[in-house]
N, C-alpha and C. Protein backbone atom coordinates (compact mmCIF):
# COMPACT_ATOMS: atom_id res chain seq x y z
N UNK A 1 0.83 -1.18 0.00
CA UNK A 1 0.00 0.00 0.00
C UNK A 1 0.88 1.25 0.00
N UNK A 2 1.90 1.25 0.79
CA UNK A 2 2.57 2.53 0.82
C UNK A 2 3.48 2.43 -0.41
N UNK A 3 4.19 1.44 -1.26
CA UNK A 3 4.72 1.17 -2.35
C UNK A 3 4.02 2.08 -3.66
N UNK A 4 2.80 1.76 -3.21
CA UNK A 4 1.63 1.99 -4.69
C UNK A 4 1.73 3.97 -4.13
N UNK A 5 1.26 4.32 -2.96
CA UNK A 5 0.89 5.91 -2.68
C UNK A 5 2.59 6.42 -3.10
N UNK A 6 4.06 5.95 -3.18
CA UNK A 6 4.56 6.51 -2.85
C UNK A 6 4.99 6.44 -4.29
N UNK A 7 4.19 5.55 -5.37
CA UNK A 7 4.72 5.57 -6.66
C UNK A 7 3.74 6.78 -7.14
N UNK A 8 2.86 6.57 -6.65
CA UNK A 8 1.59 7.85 -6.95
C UNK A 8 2.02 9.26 -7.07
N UNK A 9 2.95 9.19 -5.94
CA UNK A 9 3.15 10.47 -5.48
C UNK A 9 4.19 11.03 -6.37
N UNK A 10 5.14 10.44 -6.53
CA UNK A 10 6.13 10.38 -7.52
C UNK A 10 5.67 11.03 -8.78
N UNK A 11 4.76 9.76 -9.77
CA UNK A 11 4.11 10.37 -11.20
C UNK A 11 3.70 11.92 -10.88
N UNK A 12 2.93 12.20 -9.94
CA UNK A 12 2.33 14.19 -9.78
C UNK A 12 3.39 14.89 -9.54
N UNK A 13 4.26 14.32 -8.63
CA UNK A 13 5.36 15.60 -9.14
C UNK A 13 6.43 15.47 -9.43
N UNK A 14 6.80 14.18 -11.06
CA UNK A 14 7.06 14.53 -12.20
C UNK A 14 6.14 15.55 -13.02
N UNK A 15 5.04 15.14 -12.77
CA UNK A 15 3.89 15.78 -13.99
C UNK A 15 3.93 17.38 -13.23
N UNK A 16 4.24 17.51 -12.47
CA UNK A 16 3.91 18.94 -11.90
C UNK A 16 5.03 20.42 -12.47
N UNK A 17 6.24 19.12 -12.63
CA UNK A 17 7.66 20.06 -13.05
C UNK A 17 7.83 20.36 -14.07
N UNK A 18 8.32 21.72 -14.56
CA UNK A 18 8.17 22.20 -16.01
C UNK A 18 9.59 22.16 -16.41
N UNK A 19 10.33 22.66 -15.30
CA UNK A 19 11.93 22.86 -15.98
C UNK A 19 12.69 21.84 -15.74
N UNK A 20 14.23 21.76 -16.02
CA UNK A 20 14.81 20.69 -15.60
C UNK A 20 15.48 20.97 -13.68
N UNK A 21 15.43 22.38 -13.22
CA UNK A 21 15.76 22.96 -12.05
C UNK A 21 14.33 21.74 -11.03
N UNK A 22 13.30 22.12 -11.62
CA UNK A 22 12.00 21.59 -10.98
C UNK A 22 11.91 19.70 -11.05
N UNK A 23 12.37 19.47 -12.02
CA UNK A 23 12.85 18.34 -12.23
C UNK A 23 13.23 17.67 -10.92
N UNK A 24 14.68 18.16 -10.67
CA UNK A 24 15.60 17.95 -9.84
C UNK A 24 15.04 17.92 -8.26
N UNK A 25 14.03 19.12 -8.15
CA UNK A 25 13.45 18.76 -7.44
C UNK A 25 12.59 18.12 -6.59
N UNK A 26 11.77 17.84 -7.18
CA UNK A 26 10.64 17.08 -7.52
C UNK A 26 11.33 15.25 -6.73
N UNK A 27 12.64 14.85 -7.86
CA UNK A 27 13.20 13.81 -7.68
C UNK A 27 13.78 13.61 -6.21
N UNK A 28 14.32 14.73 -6.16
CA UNK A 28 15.24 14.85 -4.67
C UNK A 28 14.27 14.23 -3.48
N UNK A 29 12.73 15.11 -3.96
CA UNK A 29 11.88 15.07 -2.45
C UNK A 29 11.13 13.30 -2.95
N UNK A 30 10.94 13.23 -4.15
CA UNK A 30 10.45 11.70 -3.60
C UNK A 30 11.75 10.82 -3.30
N UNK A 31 13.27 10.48 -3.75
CA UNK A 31 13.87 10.10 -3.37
C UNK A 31 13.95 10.14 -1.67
N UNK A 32 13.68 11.46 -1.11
CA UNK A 32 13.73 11.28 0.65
C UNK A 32 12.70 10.50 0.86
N UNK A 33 11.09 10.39 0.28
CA UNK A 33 10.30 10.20 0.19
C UNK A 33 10.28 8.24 0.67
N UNK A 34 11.00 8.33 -0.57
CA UNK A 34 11.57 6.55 -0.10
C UNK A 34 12.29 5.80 0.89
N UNK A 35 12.89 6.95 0.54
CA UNK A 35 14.22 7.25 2.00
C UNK A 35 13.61 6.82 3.46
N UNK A 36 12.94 7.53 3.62
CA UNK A 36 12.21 7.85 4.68
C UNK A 36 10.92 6.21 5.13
N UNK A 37 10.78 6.12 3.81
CA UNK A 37 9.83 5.03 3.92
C UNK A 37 10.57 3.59 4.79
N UNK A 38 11.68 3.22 3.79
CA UNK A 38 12.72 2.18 3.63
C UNK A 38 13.14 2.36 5.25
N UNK A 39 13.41 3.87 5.91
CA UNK A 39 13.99 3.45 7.44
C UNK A 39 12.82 3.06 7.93
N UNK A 40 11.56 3.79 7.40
CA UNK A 40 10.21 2.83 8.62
C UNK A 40 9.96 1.59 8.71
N UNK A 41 10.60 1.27 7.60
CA UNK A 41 10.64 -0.48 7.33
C UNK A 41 11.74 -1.11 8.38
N UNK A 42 12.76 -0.51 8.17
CA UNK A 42 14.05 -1.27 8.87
C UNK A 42 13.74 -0.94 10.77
N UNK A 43 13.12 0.20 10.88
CA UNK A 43 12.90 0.73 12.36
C UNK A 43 12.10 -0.78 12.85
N UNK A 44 11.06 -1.38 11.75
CA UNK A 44 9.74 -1.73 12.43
C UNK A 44 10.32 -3.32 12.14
N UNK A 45 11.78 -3.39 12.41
CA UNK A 45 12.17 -4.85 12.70
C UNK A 45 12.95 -5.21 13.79
């Protein structure tokens, strides 16, 4: 479930970014995005 919202989240803000600056962005915050996910995984063992 959180796999599927966090791929979700991803596609809107690619689709949201116009430049390649926004791009970069966009990537950075879902990369933490995962980031963030992946330690809730490792915390919850």
């Amino acid at each position: 479930m959180t796999r599927i919202l966090t791929c979700a989240l991803l596609l809107l803000g690619l689709a949201a970014c116009e430049t390649a600056k926004g791009a970069g962005r966009d990537i950075s915050k879902a990369g933490n995005a995962i980031s963030g996910v992946a330690q809730d995984v490792q915390n919850s063992f």
